[in-house]
Structure formats: C-alpha cells, structure tokens
Protein backbone atom coordinates (compact mmCIF):
# COMPACT_ATOMS: atom_id res chain seq x y z
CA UNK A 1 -18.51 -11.89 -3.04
CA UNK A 2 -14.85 -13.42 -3.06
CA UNK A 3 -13.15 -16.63 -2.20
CA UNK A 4 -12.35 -17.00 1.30
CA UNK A 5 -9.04 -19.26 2.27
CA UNK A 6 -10.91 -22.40 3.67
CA UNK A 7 -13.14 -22.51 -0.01
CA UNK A 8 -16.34 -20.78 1.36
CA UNK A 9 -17.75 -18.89 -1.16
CA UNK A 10 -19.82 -15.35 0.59
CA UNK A 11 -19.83 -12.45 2.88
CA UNK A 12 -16.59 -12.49 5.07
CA UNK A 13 -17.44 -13.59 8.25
CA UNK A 14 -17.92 -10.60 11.03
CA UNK A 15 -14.86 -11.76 13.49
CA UNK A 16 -12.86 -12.96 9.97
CA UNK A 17 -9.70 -10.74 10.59
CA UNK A 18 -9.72 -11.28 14.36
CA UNK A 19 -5.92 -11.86 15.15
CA UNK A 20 -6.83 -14.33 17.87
CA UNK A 21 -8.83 -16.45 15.37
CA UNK A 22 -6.69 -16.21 12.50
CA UNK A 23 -3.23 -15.32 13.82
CA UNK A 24 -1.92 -16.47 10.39
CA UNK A 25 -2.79 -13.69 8.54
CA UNK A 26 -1.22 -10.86 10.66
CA UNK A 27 2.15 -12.84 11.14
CA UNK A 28 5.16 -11.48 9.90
CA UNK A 29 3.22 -8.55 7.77
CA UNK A 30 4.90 -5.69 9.64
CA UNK A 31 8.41 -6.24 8.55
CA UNK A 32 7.13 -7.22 4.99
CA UNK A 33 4.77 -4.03 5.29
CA UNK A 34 7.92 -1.81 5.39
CA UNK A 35 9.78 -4.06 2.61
CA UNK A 36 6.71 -3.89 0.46
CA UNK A 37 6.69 0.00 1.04
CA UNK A 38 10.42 0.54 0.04
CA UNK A 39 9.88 -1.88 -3.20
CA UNK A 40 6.47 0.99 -3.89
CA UNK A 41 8.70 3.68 -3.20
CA UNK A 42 11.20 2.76 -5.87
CA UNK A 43 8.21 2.04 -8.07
CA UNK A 44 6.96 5.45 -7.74
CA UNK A 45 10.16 7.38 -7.44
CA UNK A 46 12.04 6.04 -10.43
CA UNK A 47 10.17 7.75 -12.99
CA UNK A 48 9.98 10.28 -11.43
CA UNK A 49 14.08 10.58 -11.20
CA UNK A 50 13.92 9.67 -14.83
CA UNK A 51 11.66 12.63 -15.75
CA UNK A 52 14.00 14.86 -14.23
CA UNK A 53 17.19 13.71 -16.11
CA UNK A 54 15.01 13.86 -19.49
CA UNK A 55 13.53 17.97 -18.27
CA UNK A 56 17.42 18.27 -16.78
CA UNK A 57 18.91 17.24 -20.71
CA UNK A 58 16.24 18.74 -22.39
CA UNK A 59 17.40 22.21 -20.89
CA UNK A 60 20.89 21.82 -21.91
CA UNK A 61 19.76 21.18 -25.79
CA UNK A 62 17.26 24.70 -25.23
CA UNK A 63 20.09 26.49 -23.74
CA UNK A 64 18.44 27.10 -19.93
CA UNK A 65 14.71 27.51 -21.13
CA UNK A 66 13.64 23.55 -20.89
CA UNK A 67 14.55 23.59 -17.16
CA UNK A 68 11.67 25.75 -16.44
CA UNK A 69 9.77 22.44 -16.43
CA UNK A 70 11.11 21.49 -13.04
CA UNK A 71 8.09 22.70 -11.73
CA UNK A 72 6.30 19.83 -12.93
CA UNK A 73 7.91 17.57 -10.86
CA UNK A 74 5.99 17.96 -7.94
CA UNK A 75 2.35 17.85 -9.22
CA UNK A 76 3.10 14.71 -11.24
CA UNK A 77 4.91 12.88 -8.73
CA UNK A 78 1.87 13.08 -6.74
CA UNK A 79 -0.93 12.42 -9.57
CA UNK A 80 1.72 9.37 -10.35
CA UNK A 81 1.64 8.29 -7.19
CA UNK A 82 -2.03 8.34 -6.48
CA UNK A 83 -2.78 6.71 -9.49
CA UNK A 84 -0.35 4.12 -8.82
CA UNK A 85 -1.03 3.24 -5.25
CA UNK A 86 -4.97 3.55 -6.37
CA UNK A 87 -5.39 1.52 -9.23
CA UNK A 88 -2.87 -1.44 -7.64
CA UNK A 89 -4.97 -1.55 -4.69
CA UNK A 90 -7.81 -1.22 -6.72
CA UNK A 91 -6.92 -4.31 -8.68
CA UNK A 92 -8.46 -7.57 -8.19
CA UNK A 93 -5.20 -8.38 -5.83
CA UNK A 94 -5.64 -5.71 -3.59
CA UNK A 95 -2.33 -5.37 -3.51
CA UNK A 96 0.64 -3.00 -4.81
CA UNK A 97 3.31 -4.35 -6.70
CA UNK A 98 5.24 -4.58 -3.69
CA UNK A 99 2.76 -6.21 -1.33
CA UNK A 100 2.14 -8.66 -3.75
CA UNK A 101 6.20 -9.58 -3.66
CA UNK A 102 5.99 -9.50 -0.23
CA UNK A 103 2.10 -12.04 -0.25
CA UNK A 104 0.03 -9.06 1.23
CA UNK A 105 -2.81 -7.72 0.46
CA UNK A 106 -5.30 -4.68 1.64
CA UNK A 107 -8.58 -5.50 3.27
CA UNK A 108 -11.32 -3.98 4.16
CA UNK A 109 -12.30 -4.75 7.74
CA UNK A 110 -15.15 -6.88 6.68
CA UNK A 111 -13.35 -8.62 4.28
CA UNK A 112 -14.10 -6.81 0.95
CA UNK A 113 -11.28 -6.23 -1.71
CA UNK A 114 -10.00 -2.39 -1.79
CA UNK A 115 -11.62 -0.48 -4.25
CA UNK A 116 -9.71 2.75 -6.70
CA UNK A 117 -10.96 5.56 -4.13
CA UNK A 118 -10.26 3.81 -1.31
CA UNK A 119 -6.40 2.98 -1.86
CA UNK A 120 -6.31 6.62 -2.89
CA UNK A 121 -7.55 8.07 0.25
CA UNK A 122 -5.44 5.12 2.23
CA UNK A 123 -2.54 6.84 0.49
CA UNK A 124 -3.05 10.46 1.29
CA UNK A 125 -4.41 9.58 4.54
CA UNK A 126 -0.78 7.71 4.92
CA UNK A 127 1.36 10.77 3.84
CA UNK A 128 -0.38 13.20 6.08
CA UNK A 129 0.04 10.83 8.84
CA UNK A 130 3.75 10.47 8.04
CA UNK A 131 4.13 14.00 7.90
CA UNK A 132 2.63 14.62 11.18
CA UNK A 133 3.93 11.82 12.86
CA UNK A 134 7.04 10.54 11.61
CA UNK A 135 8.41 8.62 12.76
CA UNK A 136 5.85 7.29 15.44
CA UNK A 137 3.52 5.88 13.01
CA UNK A 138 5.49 2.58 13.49
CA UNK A 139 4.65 2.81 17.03
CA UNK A 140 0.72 2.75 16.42
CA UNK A 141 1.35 -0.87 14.95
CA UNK A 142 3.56 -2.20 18.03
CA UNK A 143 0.21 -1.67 20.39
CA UNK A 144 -2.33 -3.39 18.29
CA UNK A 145 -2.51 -6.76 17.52
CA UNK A 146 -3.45 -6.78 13.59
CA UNK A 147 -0.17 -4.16 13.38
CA UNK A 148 -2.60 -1.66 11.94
CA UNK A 149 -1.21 1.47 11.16
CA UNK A 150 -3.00 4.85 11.66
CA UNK A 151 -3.74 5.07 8.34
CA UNK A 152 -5.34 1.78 8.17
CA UNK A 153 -7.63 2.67 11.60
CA UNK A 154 -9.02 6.14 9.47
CA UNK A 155 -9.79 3.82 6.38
CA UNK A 156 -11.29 0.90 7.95
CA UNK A 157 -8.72 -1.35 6.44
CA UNK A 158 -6.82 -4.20 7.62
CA UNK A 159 -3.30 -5.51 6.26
CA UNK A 160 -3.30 -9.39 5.95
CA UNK A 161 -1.19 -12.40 4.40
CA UNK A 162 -2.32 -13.21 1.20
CA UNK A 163 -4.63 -16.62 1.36
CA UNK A 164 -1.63 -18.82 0.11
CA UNK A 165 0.91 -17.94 2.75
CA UNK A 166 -1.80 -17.56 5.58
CA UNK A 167 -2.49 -20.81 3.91
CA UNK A 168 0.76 -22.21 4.13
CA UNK A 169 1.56 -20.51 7.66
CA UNK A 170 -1.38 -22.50 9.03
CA UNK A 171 -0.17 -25.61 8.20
CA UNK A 172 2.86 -25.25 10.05
C-alpha cells in the first residue's frame, strides 16, 4: 500500500507507469538519470579515495608494511557500494541520494517501492551490464519509451519522476 499522486490510497493501477498515460513521469528522467548517477558515484567513490590516503599514510608511519592493506580496496568498495545503492533504494524514498536531488525514484513495474535485495541486484545487474555493454547501455533507453535501461528490463523496475515534479509537470 502507498500513496499514489492523484490521493488514491491502494494497489497501483495495472497500466500506472504507461508512458502514454502518464507521460509526466518519464519526462526529463534520462538526463537526470545520468546526473543522479554521477552525484552516486561521488557518493560511493569518495570514501573510498579517502580510505586509500589513510592505508597510503598509514604505510609511511609503518615504514612499507601498512600498504599491504591496498588489497582491501577492492572488496570494500564493492560491499560499500552494495550496501549503499541497497539500503537507499531500499528506503522509504526509493531513491539514492542522488535520485532524490535529481526528484526520481525506483519503481517496481506495478508500482511497489524497491525493497534492500532488489536495489542490490538492480546494482550488480547494472555493473555487469556496463561491463558488457558499455557504452551501448544508453542506447537501450533511446528505443523505449519509459527510457528503461537494461538493467531496469532484468529487474522489473521502472525509473519515474518523483510524485511532486510529475505533479508539478502535469500542471504545466
């Protein structure tokens, strides 16, 4: 159960993401999908980069013997980022920090608010994707018309305007 934008109160309606009914929500999310990705990126890389200076200085004071912790690096930057993505999607926003800058949030295709395991799985499912594709993963969102990514097709998620700026957008 959730609030829907026009104050109905109940299951989303079957056709409630359909761009032709509700062109408000899909417009403009694309370019603020990439913004919103960059802010997450910075989220997740900074302490990352800090880490690194800390393992980098903490082998000068031991003389060579702290930098053996560079291996670290890698595992945590992905627990870190898993955890991140998954419990900010997993929040009652449905959103990462950066989507929520950028008013957008992370469906499910029926409607329902992303859940923890879910936003995890959207993640990994995103970096394999990017891996494999890069960088014609954009091009996946240029031939639908929600803009959903490849990612968001394996998931059964949808990318939308948050209800105050499909709100606002429908007004106008």
């Amino acid at each position: 159960m959730f609030e829907l934008p026009h104050g109905n109160s109940g299951e989303a309606k079957p056709n409630f993401y359909d761009s032709d009914k509700n062109p408000e929500f899909f417009q403009g999310v694309l370019p603020r999908r990439i913004v919103a990705f960059c802010i997450d990126s910075v989220l997740i890389i900074g302490p990352i980069i800090l880490l690194a200076l800390f393992i980098f200085v903490f082998g000068l004071v031991t003389f060579g013997l702290g930098w053996l912790l560079f291996w670290i690096l890698s595992p945590v930057f992905v627990i870190w980022a898993i955890l991140y993505i998954g419990a900010t999607l997993g929040s009652q926003h449905s959103a990462t920090i950066g989507m929520r800058m950028m008013d957008l949030e992370l469906r499910t295709w029926y409607g329902g608010k992303v859940y923890f395991l879910l936003g995890a799985v959207h993640a990994i499912f995103f970096w394999i994707s990017v891996s494999v594709l890069t960088p014609l993963i954009l091009l996946v969102a240029l031939v639908n018309r929600q803009h959903k990514l490849l990612h968001d097709f394996l998931t059964g998620t949808v990318m939308i305007n948050n209800s105050v700026r499909a709100a606002t957008l429908k007004r106008t």
